[in-house]
C-alpha atoms as a PDB file:
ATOM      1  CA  UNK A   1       0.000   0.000   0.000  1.00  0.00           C
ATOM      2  CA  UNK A   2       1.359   3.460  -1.358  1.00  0.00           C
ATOM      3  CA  UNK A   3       1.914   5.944   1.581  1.00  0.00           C
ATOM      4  CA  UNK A   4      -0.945   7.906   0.070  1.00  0.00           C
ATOM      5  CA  UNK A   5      -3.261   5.011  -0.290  1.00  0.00           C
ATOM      6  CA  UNK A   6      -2.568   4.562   4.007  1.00  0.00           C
ATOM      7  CA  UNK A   7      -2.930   8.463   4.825  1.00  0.00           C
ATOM      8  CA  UNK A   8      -5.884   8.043   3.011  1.00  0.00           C
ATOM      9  CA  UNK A   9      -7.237   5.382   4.864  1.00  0.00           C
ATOM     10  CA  UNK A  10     -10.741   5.766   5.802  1.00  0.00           C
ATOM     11  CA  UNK A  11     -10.667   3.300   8.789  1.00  0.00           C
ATOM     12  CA  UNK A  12      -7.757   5.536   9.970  1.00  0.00           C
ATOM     13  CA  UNK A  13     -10.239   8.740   9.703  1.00  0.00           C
ATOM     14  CA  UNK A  14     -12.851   6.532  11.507  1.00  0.00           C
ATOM     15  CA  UNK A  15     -10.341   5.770  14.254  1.00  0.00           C
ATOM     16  CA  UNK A  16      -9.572   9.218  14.474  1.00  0.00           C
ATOM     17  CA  UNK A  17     -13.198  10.482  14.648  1.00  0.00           C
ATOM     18  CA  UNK A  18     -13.641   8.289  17.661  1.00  0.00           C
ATOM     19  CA  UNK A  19     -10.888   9.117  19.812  1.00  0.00           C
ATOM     20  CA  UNK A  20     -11.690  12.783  19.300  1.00  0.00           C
ATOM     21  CA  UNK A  21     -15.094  11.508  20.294  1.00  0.00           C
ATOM     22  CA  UNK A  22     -13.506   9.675  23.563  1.00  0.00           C
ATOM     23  CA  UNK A  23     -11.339  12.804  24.711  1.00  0.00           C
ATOM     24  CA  UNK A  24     -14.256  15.752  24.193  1.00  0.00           C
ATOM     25  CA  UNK A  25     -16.638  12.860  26.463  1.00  0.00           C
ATOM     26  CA  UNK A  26     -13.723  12.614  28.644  1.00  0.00           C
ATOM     27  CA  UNK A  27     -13.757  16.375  29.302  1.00  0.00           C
ATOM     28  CA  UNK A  28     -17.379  16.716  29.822  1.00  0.00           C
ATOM     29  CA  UNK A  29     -16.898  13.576  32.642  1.00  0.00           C
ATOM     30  CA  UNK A  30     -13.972  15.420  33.977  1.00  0.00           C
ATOM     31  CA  UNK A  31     -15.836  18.523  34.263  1.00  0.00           C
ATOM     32  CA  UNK A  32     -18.692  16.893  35.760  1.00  0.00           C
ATOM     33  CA  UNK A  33     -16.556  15.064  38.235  1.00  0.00           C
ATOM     34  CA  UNK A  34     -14.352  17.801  39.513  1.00  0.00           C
ATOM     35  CA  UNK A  35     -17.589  19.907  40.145  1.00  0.00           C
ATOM     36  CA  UNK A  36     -19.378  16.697  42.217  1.00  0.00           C
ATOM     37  CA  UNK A  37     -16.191  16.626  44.131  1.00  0.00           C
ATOM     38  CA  UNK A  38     -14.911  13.382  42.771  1.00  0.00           C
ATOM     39  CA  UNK A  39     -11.792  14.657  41.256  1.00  0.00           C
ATOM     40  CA  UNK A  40      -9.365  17.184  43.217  1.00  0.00           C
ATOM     41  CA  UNK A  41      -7.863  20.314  41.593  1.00  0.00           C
ATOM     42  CA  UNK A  42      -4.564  19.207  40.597  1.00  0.00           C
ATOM     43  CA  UNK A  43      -5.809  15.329  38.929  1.00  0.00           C
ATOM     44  CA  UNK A  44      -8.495  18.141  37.141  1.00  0.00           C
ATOM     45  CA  UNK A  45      -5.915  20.065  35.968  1.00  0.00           C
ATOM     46  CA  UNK A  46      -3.389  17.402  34.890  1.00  0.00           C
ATOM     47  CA  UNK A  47      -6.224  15.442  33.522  1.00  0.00           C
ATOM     48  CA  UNK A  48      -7.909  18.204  31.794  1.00  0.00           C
ATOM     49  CA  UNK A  49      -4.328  19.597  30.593  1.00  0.00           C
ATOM     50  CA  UNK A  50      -3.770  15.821  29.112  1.00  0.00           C
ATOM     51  CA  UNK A  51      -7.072  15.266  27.561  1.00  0.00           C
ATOM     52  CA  UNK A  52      -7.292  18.912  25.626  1.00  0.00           C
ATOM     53  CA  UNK A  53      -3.562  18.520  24.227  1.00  0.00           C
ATOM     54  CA  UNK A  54      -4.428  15.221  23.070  1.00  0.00           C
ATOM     55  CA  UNK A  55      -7.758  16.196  21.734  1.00  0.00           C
ATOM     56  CA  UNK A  56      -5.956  18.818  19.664  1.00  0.00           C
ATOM     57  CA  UNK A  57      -3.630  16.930  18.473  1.00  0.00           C
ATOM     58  CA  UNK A  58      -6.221  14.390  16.895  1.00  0.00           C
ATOM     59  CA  UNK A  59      -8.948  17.152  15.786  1.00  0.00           C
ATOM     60  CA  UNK A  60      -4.852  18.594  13.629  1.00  0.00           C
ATOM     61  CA  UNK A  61      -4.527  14.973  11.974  1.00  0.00           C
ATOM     62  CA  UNK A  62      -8.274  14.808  11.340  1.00  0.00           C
ATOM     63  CA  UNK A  63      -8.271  18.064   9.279  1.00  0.00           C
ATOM     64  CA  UNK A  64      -5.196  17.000   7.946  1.00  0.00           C
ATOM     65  CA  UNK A  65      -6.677  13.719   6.924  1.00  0.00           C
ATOM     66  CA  UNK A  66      -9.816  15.760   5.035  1.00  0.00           C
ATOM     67  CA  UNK A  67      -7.314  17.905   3.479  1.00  0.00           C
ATOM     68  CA  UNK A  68      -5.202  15.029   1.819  1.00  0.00           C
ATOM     69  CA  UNK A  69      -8.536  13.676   0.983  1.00  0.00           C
ATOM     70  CA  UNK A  70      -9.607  16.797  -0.667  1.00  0.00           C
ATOM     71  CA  UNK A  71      -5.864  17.003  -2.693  1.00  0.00           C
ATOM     72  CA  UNK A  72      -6.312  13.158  -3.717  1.00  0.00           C
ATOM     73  CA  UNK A  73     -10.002  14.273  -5.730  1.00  0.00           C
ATOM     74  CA  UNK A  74      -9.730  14.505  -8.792  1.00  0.00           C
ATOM     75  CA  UNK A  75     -10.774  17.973 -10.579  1.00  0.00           C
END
């Protein structure tokens, strides 16, 4: 398989689309659990700080997926 072919890959976009799913549910149980008292301030923080930076990173390769998917049509 070409290297385009794998960036390409829609199972790899699916994958994708569900971890960013995962980590933006993950903040909104965080949230919910720091404010019911479950979670203390500085497992919020680290937790929270851990969960966004990985969330952004996988919302970058998703629009960078799209955008290699958008090159790869033809005109």
């Amino acid at each position: 398989m070409s290297t385009t072919s794998r960036s390409l890959d829609p199972d790899a976009l699916a994958a994708l689309e569900e971890e960013r799913r995962f980590l933006l549910r993950s903040l909104d149980d965080l949230e919910r659990e720091h404010e019911a008292g479950d979670v203390d301030d500085v497992d919020y923080e680290t937790l929270k700080d851990d969960y966004t930076a990985r969330a952004a990173r996988t919302i970058r390769s998703i629009e960078s997926h799209h955008a290699r998917m958008a090159e790869a049509r033809p005109p």
